[in-house]
Protein backbone atom coordinates (compact mmCIF):
# COMPACT_ATOMS: atom_id res chain seq x y z
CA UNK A 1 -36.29 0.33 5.65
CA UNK A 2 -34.33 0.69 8.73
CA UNK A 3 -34.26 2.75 11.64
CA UNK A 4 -31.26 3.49 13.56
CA UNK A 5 -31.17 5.21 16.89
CA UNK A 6 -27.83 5.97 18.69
CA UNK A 7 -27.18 6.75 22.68
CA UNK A 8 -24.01 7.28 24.61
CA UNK A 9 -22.38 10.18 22.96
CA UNK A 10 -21.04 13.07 25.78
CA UNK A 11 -18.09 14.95 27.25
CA UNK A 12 -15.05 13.27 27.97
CA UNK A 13 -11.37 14.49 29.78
CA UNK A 14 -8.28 12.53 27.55
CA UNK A 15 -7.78 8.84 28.84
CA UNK A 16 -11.36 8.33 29.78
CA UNK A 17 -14.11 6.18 28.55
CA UNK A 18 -17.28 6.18 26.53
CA UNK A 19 -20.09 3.64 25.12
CA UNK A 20 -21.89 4.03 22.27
CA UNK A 21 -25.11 2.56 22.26
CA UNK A 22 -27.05 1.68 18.36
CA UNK A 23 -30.65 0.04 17.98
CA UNK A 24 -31.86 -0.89 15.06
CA UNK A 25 -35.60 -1.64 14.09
CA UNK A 26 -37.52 -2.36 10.99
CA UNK A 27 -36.09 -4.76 7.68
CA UNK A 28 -33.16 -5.75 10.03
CA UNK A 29 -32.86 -9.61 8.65
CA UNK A 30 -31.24 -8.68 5.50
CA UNK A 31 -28.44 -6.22 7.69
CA UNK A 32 -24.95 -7.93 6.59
CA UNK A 33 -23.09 -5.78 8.74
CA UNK A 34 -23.43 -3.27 11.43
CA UNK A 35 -20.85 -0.37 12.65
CA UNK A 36 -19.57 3.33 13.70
CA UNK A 37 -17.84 5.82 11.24
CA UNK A 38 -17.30 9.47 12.11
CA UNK A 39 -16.91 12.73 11.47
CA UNK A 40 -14.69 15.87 12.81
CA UNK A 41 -15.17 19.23 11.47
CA UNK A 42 -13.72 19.73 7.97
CA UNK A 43 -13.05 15.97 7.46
CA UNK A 44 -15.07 12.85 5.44
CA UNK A 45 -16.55 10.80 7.44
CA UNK A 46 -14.26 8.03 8.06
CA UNK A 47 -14.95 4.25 9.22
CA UNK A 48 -14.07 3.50 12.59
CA UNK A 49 -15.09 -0.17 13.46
CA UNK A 50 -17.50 -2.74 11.75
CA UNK A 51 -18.90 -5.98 12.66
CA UNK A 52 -20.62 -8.84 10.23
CA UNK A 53 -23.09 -10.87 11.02
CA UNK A 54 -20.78 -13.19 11.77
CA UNK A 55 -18.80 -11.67 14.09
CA UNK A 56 -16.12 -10.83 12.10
CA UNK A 57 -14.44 -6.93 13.20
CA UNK A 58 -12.34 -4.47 11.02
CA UNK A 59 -11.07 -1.52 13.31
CA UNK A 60 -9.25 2.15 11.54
CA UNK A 61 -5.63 1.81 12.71
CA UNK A 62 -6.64 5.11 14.99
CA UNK A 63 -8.67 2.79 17.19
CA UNK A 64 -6.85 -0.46 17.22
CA UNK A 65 -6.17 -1.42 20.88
CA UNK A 66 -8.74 1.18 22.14
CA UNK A 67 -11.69 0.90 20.78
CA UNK A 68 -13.81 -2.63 21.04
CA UNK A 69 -17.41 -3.22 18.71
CA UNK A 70 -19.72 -5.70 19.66
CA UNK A 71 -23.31 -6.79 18.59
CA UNK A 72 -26.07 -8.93 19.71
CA UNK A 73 -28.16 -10.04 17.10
CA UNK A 74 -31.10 -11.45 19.60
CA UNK A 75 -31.77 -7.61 20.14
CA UNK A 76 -30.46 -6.28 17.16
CA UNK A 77 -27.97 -3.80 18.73
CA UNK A 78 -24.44 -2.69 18.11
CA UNK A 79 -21.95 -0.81 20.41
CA UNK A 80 -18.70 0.83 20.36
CA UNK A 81 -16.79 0.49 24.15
CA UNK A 82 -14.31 3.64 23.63
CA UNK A 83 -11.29 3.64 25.94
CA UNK A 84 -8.21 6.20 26.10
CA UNK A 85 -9.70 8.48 24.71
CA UNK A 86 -7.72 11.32 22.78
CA UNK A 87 -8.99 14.84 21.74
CA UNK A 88 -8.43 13.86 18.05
CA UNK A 89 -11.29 11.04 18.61
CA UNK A 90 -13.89 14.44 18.79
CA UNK A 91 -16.12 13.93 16.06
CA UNK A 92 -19.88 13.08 15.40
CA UNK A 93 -20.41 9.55 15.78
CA UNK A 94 -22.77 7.21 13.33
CA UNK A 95 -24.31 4.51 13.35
CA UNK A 96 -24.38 2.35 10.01
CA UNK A 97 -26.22 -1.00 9.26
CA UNK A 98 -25.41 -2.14 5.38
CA UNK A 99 -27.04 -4.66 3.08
CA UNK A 100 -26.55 -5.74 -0.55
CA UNK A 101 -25.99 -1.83 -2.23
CA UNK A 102 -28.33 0.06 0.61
CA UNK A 103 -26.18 1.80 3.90
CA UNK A 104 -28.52 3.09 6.64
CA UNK A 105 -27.72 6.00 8.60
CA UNK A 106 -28.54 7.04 12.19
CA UNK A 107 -28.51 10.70 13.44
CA UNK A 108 -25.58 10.83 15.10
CA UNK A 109 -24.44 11.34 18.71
CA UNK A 110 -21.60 13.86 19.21
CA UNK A 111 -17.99 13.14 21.15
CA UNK A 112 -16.12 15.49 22.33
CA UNK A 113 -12.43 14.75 24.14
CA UNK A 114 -11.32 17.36 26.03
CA UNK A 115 -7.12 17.99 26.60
């Protein structure tokens, strides 16, 4: 098992910045990958950026530019640096970790962009 805790979520005015914090805890040596997907009201959730173990990012097109994912895996933690903001970023943020045919889940830490 792992456990998944995310921090950072909040209130934001368009064109500012948030970070999105994600410790993970428990069977974490067999975690391939680590990352953020999201969800708005009404809408799948949708991948927004993913790092391997190696270091190696994929980013949603939305996010490209914006949006930077990083993870240290001395501490086992992944975050999400979220600049220029938009009101269409608003969603429910999630943490994922993945191994070999398992995804873990965190709860979820909501953003909201104001216009």
């Amino acid at each position: 098992q792992v456990q998944l805790v995310e921090s950072g979520g909040g209130l934001v005015q368009a064109g500012g910045s948030l970070r999105l914090s994600c410790a993970a805890s428990g069977s974490i040596f067999s975690i391939n990958a680590m990352g953020w997907y999201r969800q708005a009201p009404g809408k799948q959730r949708e991948l927004v950026a993913r790092i391997t173990r190696g270091g190696t990012t994929t980013y949603a097109d939305s996010v490209k530019g914006r949006f930077t994912i990083s993870r240290d895996n001395a501490k086992n933690t992944v975050d999400l640096q979220m600049n220029s903001l938009k009101p269409e970023d608003t969603a429910v943020y999630y943490c994922n970790a993945h191994r070999i045919l398992i995804d873990y889940w965190g709860q979820g830490t909501q953003v909201t962009v104001s216009s």
